[in-house]
C-alpha atoms as a PDB file:
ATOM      1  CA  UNK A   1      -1.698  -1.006  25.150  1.00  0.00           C
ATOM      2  CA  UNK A   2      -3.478  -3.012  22.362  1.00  0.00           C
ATOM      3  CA  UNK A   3      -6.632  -0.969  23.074  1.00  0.00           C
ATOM      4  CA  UNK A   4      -4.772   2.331  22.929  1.00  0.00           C
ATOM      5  CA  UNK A   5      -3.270   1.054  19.247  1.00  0.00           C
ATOM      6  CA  UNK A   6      -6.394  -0.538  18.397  1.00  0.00           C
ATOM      7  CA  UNK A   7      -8.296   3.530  18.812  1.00  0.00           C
ATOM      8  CA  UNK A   8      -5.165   5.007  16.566  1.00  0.00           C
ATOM      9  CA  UNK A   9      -5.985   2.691  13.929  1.00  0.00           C
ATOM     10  CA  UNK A  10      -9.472   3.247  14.248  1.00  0.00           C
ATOM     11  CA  UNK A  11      -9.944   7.218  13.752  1.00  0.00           C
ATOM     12  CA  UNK A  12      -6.649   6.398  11.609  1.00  0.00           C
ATOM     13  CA  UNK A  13      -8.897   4.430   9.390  1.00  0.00           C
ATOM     14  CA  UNK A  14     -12.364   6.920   9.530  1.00  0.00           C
ATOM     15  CA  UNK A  15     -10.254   9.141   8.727  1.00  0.00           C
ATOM     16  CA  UNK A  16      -8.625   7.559   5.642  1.00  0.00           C
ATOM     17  CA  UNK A  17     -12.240   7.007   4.602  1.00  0.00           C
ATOM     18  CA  UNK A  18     -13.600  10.288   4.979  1.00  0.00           C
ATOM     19  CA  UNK A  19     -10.642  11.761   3.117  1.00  0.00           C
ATOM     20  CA  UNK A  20     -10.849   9.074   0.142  1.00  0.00           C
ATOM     21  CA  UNK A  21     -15.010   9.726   0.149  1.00  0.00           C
ATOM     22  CA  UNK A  22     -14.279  13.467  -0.154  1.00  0.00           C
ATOM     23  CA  UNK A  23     -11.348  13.106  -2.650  1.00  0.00           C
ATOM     24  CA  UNK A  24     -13.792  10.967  -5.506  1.00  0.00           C
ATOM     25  CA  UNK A  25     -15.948  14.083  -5.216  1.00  0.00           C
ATOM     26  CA  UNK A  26     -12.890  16.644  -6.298  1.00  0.00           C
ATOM     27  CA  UNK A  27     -11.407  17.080  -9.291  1.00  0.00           C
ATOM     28  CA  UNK A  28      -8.010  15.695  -8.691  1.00  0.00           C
ATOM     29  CA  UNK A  29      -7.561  11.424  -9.510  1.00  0.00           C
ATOM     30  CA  UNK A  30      -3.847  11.730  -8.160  1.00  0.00           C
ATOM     31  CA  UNK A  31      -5.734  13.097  -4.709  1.00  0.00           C
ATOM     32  CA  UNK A  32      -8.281  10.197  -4.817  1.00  0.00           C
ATOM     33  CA  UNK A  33      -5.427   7.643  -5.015  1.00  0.00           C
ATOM     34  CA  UNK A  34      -3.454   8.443  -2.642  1.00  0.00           C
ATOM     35  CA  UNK A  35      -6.665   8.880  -0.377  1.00  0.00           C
ATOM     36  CA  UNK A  36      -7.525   5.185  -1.377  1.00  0.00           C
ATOM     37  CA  UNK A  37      -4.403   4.054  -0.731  1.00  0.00           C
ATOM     38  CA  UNK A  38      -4.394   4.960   2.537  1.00  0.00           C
ATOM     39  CA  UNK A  39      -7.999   3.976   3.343  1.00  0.00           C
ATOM     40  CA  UNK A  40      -7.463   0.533   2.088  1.00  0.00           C
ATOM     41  CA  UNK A  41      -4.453   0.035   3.859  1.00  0.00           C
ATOM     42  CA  UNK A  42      -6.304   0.980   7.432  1.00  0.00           C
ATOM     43  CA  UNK A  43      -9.038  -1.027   6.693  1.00  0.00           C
ATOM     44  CA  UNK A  44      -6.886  -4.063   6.896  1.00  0.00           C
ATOM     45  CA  UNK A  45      -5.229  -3.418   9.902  1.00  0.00           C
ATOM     46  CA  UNK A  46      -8.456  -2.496  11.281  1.00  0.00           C
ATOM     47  CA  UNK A  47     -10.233  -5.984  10.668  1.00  0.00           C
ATOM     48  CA  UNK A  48      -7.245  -8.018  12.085  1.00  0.00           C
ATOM     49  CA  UNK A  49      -8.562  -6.155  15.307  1.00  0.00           C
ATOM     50  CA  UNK A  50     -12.180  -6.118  14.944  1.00  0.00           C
ATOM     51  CA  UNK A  51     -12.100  -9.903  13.867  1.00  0.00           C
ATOM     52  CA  UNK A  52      -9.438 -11.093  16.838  1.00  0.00           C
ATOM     53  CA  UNK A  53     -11.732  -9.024  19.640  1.00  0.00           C
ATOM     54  CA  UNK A  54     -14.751 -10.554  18.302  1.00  0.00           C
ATOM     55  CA  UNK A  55     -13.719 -14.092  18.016  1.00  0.00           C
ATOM     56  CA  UNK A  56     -12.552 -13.722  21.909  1.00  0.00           C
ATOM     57  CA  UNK A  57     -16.019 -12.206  22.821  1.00  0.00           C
ATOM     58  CA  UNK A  58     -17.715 -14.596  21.332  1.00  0.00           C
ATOM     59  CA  UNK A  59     -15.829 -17.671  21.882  1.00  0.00           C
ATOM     60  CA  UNK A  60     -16.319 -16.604  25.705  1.00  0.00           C
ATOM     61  CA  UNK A  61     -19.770 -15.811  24.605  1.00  0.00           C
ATOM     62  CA  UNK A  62     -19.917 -12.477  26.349  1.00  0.00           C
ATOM     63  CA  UNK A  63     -22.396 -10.232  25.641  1.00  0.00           C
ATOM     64  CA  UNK A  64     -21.379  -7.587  27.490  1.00  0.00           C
ATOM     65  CA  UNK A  65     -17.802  -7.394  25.930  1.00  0.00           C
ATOM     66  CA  UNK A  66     -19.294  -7.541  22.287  1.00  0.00           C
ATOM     67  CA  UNK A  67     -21.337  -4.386  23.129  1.00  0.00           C
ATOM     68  CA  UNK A  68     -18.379  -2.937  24.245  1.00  0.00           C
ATOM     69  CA  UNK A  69     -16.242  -3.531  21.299  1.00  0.00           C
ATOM     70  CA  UNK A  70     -18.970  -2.094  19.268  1.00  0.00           C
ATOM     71  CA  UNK A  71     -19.231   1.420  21.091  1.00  0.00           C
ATOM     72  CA  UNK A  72     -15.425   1.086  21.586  1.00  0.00           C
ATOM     73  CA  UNK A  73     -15.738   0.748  17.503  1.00  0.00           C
ATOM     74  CA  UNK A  74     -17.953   3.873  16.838  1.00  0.00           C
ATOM     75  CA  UNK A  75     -16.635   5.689  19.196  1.00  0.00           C
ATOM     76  CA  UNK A  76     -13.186   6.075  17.882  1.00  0.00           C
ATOM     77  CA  UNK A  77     -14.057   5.974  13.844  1.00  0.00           C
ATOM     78  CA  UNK A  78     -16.644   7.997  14.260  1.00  0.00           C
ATOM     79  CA  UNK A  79     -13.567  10.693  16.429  1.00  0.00           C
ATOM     80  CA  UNK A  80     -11.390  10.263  13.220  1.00  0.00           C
ATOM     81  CA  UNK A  81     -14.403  10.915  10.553  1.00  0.00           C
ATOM     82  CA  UNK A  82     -15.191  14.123  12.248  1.00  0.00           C
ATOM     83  CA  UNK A  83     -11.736  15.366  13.355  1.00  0.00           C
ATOM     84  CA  UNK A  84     -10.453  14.844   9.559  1.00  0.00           C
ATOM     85  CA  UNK A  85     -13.764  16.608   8.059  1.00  0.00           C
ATOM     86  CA  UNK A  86     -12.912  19.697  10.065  1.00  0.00           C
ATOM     87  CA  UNK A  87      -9.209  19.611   9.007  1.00  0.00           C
ATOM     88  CA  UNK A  88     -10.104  18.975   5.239  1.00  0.00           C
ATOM     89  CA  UNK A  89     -12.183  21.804   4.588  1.00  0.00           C
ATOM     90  CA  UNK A  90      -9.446  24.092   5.946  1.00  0.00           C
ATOM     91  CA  UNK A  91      -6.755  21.957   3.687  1.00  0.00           C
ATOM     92  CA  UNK A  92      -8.851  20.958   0.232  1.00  0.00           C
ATOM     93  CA  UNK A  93      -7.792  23.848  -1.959  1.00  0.00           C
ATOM     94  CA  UNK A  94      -7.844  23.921  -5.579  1.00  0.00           C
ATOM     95  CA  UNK A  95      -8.704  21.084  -8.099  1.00  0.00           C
ATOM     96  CA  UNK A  96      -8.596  19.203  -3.976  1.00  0.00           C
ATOM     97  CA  UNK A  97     -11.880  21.031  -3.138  1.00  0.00           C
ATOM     98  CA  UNK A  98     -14.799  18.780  -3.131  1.00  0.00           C
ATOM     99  CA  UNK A  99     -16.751  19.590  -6.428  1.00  0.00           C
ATOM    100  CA  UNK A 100     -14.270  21.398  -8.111  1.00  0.00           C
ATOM    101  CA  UNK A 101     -14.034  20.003 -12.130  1.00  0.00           C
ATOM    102  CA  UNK A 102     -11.808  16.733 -12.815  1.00  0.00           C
ATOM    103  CA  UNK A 103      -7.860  18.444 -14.517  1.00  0.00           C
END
């Protein structure tokens, strides 16, 4: 079950960051912030993860199960990056749209 929580928070947390690197680019600072507020938030919750799997894999000194936590890793952020890029273009309208002038 911590696995299953642990992917959430991953594309959770890709795709915080993929909506907070496409909201500096529009012209809306209320849409960046809230963006960032959310990315930063993730991140956190993502290290306590990343840093408790690790320490076990290492501590154990297990190769194998360090690879895995690193493909587990991409796998999943790299699912939320691309899943919330799709859905953004669809949703960024307006002063949202990325390149559109600062209001």
């Amino acid at each position: 079950m911590t696995w299953v929580l642990w992917a959430v928070v991953l594309m959770l947390q890709n795709a915080a960051f993929t909506w907070v690197s496409r909201a500096r680019n529009s012209g809306s600072v209320k849409w960046h912030g809230i963006a960032s507020i959310f990315s930063n938030g993730t991140w956190v919750l993502v290290q306590a993860f990343l840093i408790s799997r690790l320490w076990q894999a290492f501590d154990q000194d297990n190769l194998l199960r360090t690879l895995g936590i690193a493909i587990f890793y991409t796998v999943f952020t790299t699912i939320g990056a691309v899943v919330t890029h799709h859905y953004l273009l669809w949703f960024e309208k307006g002063d949202r749209r990325v390149g559109a002038r600062i209001t």
